[in-house]
Protein backbone atom coordinates (compact mmCIF):
# COMPACT_ATOMS: atom_id res chain seq x y z
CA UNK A 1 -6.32 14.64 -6.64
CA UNK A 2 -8.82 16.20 -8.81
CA UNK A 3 -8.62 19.76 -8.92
CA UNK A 4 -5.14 20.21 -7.27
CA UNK A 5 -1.65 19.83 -8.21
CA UNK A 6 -0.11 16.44 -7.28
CA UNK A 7 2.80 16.85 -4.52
CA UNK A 8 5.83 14.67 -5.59
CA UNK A 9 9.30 15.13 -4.31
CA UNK A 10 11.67 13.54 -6.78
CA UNK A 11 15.01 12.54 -5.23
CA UNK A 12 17.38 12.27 -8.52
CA UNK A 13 21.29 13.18 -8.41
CA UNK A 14 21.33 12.72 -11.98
CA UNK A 15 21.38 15.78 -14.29
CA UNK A 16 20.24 14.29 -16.98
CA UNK A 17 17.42 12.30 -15.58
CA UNK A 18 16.59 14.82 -13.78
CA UNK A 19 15.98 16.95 -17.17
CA UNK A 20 14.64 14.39 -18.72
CA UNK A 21 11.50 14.29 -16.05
CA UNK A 22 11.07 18.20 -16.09
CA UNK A 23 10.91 17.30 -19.73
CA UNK A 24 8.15 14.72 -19.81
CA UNK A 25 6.11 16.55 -16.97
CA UNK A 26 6.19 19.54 -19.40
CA UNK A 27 5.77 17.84 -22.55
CA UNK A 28 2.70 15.77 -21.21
CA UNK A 29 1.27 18.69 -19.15
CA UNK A 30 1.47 16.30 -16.02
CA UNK A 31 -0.60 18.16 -12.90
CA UNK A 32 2.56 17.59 -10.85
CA UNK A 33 3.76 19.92 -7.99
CA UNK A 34 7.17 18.76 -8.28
CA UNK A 35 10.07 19.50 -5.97
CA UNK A 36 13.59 17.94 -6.66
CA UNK A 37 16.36 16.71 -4.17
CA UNK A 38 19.71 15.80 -5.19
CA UNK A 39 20.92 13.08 -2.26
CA UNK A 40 19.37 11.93 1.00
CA UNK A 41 20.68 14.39 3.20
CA UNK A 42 19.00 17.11 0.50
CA UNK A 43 15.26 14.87 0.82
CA UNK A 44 15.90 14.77 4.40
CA UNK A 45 16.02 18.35 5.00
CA UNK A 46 13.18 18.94 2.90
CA UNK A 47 10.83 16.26 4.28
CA UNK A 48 11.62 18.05 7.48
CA UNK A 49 9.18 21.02 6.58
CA UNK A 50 7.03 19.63 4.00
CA UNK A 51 4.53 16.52 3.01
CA UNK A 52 4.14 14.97 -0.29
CA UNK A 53 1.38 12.93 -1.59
CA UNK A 54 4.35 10.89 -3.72
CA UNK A 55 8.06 10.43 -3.43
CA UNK A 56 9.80 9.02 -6.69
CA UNK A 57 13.42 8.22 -5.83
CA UNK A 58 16.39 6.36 -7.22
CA UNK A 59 17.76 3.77 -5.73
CA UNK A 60 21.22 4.24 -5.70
CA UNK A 61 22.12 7.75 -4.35
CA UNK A 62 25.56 9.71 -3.34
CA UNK A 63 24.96 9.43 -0.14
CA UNK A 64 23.17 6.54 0.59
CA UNK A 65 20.31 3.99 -1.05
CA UNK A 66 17.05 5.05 -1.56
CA UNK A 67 15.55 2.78 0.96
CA UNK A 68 16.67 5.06 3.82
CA UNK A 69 13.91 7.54 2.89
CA UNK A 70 11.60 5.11 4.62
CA UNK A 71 13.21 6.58 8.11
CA UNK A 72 11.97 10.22 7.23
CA UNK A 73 8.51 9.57 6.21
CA UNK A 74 5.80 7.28 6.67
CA UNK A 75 2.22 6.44 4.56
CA UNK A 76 3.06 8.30 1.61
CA UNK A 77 3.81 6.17 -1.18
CA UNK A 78 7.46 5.60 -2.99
CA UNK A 79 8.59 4.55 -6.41
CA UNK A 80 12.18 3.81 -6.79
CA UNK A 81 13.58 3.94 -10.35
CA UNK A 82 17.39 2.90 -10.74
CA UNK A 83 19.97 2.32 -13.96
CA UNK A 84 21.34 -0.65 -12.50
CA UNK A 85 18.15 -3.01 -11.92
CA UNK A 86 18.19 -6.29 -10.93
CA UNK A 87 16.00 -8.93 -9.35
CA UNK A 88 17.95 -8.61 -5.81
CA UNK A 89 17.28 -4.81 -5.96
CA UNK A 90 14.28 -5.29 -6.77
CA UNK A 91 12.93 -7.36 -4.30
CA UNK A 92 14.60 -5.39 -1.79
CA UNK A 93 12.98 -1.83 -2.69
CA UNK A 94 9.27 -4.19 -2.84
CA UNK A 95 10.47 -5.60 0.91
CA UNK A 96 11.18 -2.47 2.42
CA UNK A 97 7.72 -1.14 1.58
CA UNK A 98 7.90 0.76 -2.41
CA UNK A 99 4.83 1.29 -4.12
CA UNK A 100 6.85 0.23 -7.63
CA UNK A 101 9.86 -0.33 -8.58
CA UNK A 102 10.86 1.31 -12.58
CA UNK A 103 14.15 -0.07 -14.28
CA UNK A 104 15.87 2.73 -16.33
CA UNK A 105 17.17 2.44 -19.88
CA UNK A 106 19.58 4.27 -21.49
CA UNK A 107 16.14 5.75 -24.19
CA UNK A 108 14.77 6.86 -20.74
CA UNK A 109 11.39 5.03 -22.07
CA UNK A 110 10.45 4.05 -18.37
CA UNK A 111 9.60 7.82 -18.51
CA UNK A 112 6.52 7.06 -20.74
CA UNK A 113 4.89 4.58 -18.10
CA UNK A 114 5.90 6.69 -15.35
CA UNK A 115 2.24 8.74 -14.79
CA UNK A 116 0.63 5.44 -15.36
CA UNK A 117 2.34 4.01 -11.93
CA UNK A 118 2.33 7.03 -10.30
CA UNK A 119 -1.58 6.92 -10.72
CA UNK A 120 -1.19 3.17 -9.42
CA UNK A 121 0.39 3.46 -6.72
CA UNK A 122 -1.67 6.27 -5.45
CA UNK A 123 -4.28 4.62 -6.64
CA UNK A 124 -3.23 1.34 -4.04
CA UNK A 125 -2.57 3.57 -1.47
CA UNK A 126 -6.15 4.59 -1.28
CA UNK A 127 -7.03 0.95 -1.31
CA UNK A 128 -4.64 0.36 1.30
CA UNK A 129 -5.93 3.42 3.88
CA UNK A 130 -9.72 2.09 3.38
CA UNK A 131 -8.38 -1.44 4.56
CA UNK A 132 -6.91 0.09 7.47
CA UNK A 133 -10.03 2.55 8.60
CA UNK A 134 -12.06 -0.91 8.19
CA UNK A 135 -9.93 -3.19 9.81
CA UNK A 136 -9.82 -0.24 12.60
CA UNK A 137 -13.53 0.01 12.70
CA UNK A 138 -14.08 -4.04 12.94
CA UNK A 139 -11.78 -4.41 15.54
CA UNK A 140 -12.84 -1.96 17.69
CA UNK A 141 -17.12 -2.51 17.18
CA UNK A 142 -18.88 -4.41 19.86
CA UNK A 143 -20.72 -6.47 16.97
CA UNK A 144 -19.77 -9.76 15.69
CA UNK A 145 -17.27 -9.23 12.98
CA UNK A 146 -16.88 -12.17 9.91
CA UNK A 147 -14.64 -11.72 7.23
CA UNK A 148 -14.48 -14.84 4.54
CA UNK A 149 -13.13 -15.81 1.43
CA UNK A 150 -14.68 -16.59 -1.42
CA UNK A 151 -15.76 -19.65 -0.74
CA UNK A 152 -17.47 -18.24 2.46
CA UNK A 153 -13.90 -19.98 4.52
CA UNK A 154 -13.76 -17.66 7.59
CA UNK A 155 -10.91 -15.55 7.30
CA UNK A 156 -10.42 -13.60 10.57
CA UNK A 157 -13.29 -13.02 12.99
CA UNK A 158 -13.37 -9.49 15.68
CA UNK A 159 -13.16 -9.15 19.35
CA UNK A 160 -16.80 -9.05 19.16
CA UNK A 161 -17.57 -12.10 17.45
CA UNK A 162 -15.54 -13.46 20.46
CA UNK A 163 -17.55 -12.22 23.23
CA UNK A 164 -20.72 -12.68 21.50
CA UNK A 165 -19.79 -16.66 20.81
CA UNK A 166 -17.47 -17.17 22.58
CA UNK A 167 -15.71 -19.27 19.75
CA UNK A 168 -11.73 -17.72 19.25
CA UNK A 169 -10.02 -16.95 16.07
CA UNK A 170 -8.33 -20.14 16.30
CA UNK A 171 -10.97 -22.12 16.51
CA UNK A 172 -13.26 -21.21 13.56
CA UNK A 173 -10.70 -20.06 11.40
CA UNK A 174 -10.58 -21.84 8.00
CA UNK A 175 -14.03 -23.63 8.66
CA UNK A 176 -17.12 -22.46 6.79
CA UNK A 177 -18.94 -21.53 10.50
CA UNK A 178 -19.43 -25.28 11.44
CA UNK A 179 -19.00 -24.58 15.26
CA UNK A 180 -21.92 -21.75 14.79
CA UNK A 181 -24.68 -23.66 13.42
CA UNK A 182 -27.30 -24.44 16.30
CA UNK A 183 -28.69 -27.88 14.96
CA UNK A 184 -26.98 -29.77 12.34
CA UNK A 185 -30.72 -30.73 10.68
CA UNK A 186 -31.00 -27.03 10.00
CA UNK A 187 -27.85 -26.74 8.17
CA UNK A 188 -28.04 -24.55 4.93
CA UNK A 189 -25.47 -25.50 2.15
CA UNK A 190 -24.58 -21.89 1.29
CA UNK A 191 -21.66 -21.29 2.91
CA UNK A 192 -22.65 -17.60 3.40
CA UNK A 193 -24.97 -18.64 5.65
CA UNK A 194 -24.86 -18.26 9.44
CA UNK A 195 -27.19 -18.11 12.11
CA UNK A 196 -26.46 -15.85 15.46
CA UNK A 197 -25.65 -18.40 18.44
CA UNK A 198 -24.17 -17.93 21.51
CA UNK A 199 -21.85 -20.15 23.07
CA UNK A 200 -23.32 -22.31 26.00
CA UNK A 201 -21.44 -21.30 29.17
C-alpha cells in the first residue's frame, strides 16, 4: 500500500472510541483513508457504493453483531475489537472468518498495537490471495502437480498428476511417492526424489 492511503471503514457506535482512533491515527500520522459507520445498517449502506482494503469493527453493535458484515462483503480482511471479550467471542469472530480479534480496555491501550495487526492481517491476506492464484494455477495445468511436506510426505497431488500416472489423491497421499518409483533397486533415500512414470494400463 506503498504510496497510497490505506482504505479502512471503521464500524464503531462508540463516541469515545471512536475519538480515541481519530486520535491515534492523527497522533501517529497513520496513512489511513478512514471512513466511520455507526451500526450495521450505516456499514451496509456504505459498503453498497464503496470497497475497502480493511474493515475494523466491533463486535457488539446497536443493531446487530459484527459478524453480519461478512454478508456485505467478501475478501477484504476484518478485525473485530470489542469491550466485553471473552474466549467464546473470540473464537466465534476467528470461526466466522476475522483477520484478528483486539480485546478493549478501559486505557484504550489495544489502540497502540492496532497498526501493528492491521499491517498483519493485510499482510496474511496477501499470503492468503497468492495461495489461492497457485492452488488455481495447479489445479487447472495439464502438468503433474506435487505438493509435500517437509519431510517430502505428499500432501495433495493435481488433476494432472492423475492423468499423467494414473495414481489418485487417495492413493499416494501421505506416502513419500512409493507407488511412483519404477524399480525398487533404484530407489533414492531423499524423499524429494521422484522419477516421472506412467501408470501401466
Amino acid at each position: 500500500m506503498e504510496g497510497s492511503k490505506l482504505k479502512i471503514l471503521l464500524i464503531e457506535d462508540d463516541p469515545v472510541d471512536q475519538m480515541a482512533f481519530k486520535r491515534l491515527v492523527k497522533e501517529e500520522d497513520l496513512n489511513y483513508d478512514y471512513t466511520l459507520a455507526v451500526s450495521i445498517a450505516h456499514a451496509k449502506d456504505i459498503l453498497a457504493t464503496t470497497r475497502f482494503d480493511l474493515v475494523i469493527t466491533d463486535y457488539n453493535l446497536g443493531d446487530g453483531a459484527g459478524t453480519e458484515i461478512f454478508n456485505y462483503i467478501s475478501n477484504t480482511p476484518i478485525i473485530f475489537v470489542t469491550g466485553t471479550g471473552n474466549e467464546e467471542v473470540a473464537i466465534r469472530a476467528m470461526k466466522s472468518g476475522a483477520q484478528d480479534y483486539l480485546i478493549k480496555d478501559v486505557e484504550r491501550h489495544y489502540l497502540k498495537i492496532l497498526p501493528v495487526t492491521v499491517d498483519n492481517a493485510l499482510r496474511n491476506k496477501a499470503a492468503s490471495d497468492e495461495i489461492r492464484k497457485l492452488s488455481l494455477v495447479a489445479s487447472m495445468t495439464d502438468n503433474a502437480v506435487i505438493i509435500t511436506d517437509q519431510k517430502g510426505k505428499i500432501e495433495w497431488v493435481n488433476a494432472g498428476f492423475t492423468a499423467i500416472t494414473g495414481f489418485s489423491l487417495g492413493e499416494v497421499i501421505n506416502t513419500f511417492g512409493e507407488l511412483l518409483k519404477r524399480d525398487t533397486e533404484e530407489e533414492n533415500s531423499d524423499p524429494y526424489y521422484y522419477k516421472e512414470v506412467f501408470k501401466e494400463k
